[in-house]
N, C-alpha and C. Protein backbone atom coordinates (compact mmCIF):
# COMPACT_ATOMS: atom_id res chain seq x y z
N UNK A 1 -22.30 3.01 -10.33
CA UNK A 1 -21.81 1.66 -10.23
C UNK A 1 -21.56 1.10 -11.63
N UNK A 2 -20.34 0.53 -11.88
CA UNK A 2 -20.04 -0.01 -13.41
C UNK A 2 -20.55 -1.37 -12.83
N UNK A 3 -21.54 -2.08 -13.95
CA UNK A 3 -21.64 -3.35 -14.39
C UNK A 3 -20.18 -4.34 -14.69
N UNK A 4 -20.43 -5.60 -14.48
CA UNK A 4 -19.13 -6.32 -15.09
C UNK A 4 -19.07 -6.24 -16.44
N UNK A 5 -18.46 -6.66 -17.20
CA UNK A 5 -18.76 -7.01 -18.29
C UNK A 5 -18.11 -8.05 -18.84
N UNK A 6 -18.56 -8.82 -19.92
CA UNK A 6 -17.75 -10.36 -20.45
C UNK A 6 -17.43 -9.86 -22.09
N UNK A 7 -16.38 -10.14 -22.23
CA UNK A 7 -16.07 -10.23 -23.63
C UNK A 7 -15.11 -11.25 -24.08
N UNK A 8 -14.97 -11.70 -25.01
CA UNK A 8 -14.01 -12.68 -25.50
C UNK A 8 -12.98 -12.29 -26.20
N UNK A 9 -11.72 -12.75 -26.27
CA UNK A 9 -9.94 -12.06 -26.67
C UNK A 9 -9.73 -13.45 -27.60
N UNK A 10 -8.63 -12.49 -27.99
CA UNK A 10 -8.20 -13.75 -28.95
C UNK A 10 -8.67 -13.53 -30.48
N UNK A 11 -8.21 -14.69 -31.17
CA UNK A 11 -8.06 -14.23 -32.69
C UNK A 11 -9.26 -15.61 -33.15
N UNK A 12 -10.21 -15.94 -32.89
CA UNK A 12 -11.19 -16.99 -33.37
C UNK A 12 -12.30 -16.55 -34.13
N UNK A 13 -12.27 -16.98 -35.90
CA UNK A 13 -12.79 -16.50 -36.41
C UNK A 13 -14.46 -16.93 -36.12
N UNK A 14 -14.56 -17.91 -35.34
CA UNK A 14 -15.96 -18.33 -34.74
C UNK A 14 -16.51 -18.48 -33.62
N UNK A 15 -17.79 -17.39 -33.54
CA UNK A 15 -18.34 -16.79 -32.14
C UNK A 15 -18.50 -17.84 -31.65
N UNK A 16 -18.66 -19.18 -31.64
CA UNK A 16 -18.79 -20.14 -31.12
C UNK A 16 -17.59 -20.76 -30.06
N UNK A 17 -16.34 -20.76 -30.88
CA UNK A 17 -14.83 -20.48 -30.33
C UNK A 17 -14.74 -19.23 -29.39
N UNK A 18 -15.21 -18.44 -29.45
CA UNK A 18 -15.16 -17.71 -28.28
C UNK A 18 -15.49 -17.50 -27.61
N UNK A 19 -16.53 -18.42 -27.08
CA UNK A 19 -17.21 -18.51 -25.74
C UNK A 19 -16.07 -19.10 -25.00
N UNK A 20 -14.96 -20.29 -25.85
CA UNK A 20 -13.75 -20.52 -24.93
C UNK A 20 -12.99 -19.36 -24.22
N UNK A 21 -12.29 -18.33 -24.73
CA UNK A 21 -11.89 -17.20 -24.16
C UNK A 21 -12.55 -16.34 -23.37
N UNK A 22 -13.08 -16.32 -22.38
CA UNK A 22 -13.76 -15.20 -22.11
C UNK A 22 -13.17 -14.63 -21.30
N UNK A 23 -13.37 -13.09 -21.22
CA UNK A 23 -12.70 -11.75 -20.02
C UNK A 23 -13.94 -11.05 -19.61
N UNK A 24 -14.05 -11.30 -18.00
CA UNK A 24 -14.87 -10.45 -17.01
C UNK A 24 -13.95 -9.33 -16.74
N UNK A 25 -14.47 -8.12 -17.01
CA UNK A 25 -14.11 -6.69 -16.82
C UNK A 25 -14.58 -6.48 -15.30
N UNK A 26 -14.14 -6.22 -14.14
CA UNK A 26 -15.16 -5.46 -12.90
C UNK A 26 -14.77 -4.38 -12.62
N UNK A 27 -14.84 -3.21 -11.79
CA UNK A 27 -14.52 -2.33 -11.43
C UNK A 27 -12.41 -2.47 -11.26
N UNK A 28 -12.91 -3.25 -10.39
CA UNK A 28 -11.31 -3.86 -9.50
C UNK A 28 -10.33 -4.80 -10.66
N UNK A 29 -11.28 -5.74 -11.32
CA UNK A 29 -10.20 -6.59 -11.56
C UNK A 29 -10.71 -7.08 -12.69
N UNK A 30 -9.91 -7.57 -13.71
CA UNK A 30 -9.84 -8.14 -15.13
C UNK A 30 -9.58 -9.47 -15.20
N UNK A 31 -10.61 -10.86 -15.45
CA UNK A 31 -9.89 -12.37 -15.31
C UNK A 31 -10.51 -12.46 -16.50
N UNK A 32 -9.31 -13.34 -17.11
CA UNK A 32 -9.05 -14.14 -18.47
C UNK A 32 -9.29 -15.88 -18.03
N UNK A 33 -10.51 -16.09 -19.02
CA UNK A 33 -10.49 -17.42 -18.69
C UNK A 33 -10.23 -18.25 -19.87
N UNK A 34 -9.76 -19.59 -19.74
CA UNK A 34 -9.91 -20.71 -20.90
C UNK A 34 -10.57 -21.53 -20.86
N UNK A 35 -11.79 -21.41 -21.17
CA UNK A 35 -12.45 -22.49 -21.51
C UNK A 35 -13.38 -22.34 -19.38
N UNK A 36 -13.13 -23.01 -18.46
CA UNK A 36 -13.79 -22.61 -17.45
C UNK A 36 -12.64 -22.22 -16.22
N UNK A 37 -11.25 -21.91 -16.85
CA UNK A 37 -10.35 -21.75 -15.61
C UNK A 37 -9.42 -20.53 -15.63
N UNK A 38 -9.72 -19.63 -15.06
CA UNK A 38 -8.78 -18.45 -14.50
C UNK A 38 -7.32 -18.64 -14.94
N UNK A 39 -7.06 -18.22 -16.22
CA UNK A 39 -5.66 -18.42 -16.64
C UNK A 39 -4.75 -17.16 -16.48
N UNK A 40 -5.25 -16.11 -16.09
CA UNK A 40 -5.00 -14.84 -15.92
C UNK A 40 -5.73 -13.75 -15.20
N UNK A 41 -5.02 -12.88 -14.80
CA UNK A 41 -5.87 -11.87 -14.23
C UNK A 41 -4.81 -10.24 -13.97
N UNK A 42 -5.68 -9.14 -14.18
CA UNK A 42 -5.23 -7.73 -14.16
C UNK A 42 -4.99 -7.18 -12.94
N UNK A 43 -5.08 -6.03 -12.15
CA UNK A 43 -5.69 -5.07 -11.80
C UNK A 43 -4.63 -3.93 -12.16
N UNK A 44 -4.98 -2.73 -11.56
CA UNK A 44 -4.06 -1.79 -11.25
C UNK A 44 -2.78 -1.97 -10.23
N UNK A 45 -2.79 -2.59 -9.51
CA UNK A 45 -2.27 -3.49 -8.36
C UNK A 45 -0.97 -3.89 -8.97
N UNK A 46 -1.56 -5.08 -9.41
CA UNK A 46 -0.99 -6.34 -9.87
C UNK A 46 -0.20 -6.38 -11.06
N UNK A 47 -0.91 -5.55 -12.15
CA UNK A 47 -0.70 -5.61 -13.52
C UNK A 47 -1.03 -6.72 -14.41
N UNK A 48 -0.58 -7.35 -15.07
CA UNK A 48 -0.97 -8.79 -15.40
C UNK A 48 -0.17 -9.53 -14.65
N UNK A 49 -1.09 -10.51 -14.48
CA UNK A 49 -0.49 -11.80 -13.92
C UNK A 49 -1.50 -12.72 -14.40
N UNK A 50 -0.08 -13.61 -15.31
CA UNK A 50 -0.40 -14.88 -16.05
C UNK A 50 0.52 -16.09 -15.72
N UNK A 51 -0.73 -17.48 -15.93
CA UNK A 51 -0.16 -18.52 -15.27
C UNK A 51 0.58 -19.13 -16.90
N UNK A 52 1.63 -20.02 -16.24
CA UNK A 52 2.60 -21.04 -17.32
C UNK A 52 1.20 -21.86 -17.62
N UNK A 53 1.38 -22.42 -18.62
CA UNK A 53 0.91 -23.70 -19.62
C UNK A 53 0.77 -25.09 -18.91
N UNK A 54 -0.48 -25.29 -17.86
CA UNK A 54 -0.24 -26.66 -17.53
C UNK A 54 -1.05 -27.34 -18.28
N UNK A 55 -1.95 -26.65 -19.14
CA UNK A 55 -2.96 -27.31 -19.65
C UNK A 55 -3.26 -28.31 -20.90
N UNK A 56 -2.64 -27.38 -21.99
CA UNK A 56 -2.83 -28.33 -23.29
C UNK A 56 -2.10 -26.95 -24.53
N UNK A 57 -2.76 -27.62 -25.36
CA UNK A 57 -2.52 -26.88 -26.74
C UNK A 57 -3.27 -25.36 -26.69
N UNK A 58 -4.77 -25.92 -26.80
CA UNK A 58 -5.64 -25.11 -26.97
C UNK A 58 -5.48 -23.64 -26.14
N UNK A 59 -5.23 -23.83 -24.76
CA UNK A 59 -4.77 -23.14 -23.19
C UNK A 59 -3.75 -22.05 -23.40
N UNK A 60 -2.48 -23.21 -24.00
CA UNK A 60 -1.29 -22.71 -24.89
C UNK A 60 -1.68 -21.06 -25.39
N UNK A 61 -2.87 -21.65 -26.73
CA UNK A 61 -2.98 -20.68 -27.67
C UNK A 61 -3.85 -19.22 -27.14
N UNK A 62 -4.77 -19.78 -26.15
CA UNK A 62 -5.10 -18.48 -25.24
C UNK A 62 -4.15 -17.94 -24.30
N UNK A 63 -3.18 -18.14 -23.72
CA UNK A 63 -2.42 -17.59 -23.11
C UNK A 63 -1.16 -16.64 -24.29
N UNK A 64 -0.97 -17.04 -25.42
CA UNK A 64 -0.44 -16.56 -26.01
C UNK A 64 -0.73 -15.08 -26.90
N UNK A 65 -2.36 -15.23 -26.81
CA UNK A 65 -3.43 -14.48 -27.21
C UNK A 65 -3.20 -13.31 -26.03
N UNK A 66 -3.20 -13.84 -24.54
CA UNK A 66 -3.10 -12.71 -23.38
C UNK A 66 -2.07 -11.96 -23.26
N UNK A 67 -0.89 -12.58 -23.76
CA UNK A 67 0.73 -12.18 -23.81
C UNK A 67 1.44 -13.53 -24.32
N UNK A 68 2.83 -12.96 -25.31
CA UNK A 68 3.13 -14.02 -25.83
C UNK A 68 4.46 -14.04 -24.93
N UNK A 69 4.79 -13.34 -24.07
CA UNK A 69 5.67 -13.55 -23.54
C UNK A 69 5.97 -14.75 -22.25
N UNK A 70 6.75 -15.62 -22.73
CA UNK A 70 6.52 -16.87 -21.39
C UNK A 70 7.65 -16.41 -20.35
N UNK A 71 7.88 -15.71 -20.40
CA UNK A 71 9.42 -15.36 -19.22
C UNK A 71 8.68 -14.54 -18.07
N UNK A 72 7.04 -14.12 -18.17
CA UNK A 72 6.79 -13.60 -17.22
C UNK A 72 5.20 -14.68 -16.60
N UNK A 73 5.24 -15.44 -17.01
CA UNK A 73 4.10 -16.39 -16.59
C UNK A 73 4.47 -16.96 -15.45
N UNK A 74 4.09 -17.21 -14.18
CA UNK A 74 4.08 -17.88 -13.23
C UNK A 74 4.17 -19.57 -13.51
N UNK A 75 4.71 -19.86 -12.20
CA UNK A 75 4.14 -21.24 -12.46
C UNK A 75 3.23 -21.63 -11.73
N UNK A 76 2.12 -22.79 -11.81
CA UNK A 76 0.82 -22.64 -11.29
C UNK A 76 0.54 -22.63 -10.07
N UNK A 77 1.58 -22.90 -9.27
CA UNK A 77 1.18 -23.14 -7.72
C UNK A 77 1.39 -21.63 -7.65
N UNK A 78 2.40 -20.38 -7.81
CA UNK A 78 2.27 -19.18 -7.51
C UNK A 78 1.07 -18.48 -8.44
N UNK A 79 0.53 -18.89 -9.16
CA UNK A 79 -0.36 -18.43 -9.78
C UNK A 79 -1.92 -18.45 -9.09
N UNK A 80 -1.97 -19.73 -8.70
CA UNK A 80 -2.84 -19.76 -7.66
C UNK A 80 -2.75 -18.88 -6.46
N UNK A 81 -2.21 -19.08 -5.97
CA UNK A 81 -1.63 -17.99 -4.49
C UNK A 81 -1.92 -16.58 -4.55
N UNK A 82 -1.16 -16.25 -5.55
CA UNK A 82 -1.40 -14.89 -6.11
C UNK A 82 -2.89 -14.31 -6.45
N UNK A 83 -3.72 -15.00 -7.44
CA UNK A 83 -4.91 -14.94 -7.24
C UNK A 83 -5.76 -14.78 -6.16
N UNK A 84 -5.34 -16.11 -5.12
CA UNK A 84 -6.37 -16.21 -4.38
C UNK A 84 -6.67 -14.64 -3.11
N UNK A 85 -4.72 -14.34 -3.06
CA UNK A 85 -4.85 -13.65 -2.11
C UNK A 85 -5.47 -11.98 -2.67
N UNK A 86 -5.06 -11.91 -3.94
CA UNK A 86 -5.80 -10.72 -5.18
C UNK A 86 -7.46 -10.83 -4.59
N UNK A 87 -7.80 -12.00 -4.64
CA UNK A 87 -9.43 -12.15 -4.79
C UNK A 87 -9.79 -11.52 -3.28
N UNK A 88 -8.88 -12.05 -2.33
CA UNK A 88 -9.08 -12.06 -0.75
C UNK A 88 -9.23 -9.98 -0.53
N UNK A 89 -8.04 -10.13 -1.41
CA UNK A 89 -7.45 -8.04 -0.62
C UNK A 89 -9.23 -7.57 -1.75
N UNK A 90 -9.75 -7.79 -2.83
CA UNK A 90 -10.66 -7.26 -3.42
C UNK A 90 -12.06 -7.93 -2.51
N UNK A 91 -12.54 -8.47 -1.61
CA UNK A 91 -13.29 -8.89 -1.02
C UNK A 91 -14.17 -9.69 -1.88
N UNK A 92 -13.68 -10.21 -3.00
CA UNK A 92 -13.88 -11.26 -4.18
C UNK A 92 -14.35 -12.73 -3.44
């Protein structure tokens, strides 16, 4: 059985700043958070799937950190959806 694991992404030269970024590793699935909200997520499945910028600056700069590409970011209502039903098919 693999453990989860948490690590933090991104370019912040202070461990303190990176408790904002954090990434849960699980067997199944990879979520990128900002600060306390699911801004992204992996699997084999899925591939990445990342939400558009509703948030702020800061959000901005972690999502840019995940991929700088904005032509493939969702917008948040499919971002949600997508997730939820990801979480549903992984018995998440």
């Amino acid at each position: 059985m693999n453990l989860p694991t948490i690590t933090s992404y991104g370019d912040y030269s202070s461990q303190n700043y990176g408790m904002n970024t954090l990434r849960v590793d699980t067997a199944s699935i990879t979520l990128y958070y900002s600060y306390r909200t699911i801004v992204a997520f992996h699997t084999i499945k899925t591939g990445l799937v990342i939400c558009e910028n509703v948030w702020g600056t800061t959000t901005g700069k972690h999502l840019n950190w995940i991929n700088p590409d904005h032509s493939v970011r969702l917008d948040y209502e499919t971002f949600n959806k997508e997730l939820e039903a990801t979480l549903k098919e992984l018995n998440l």
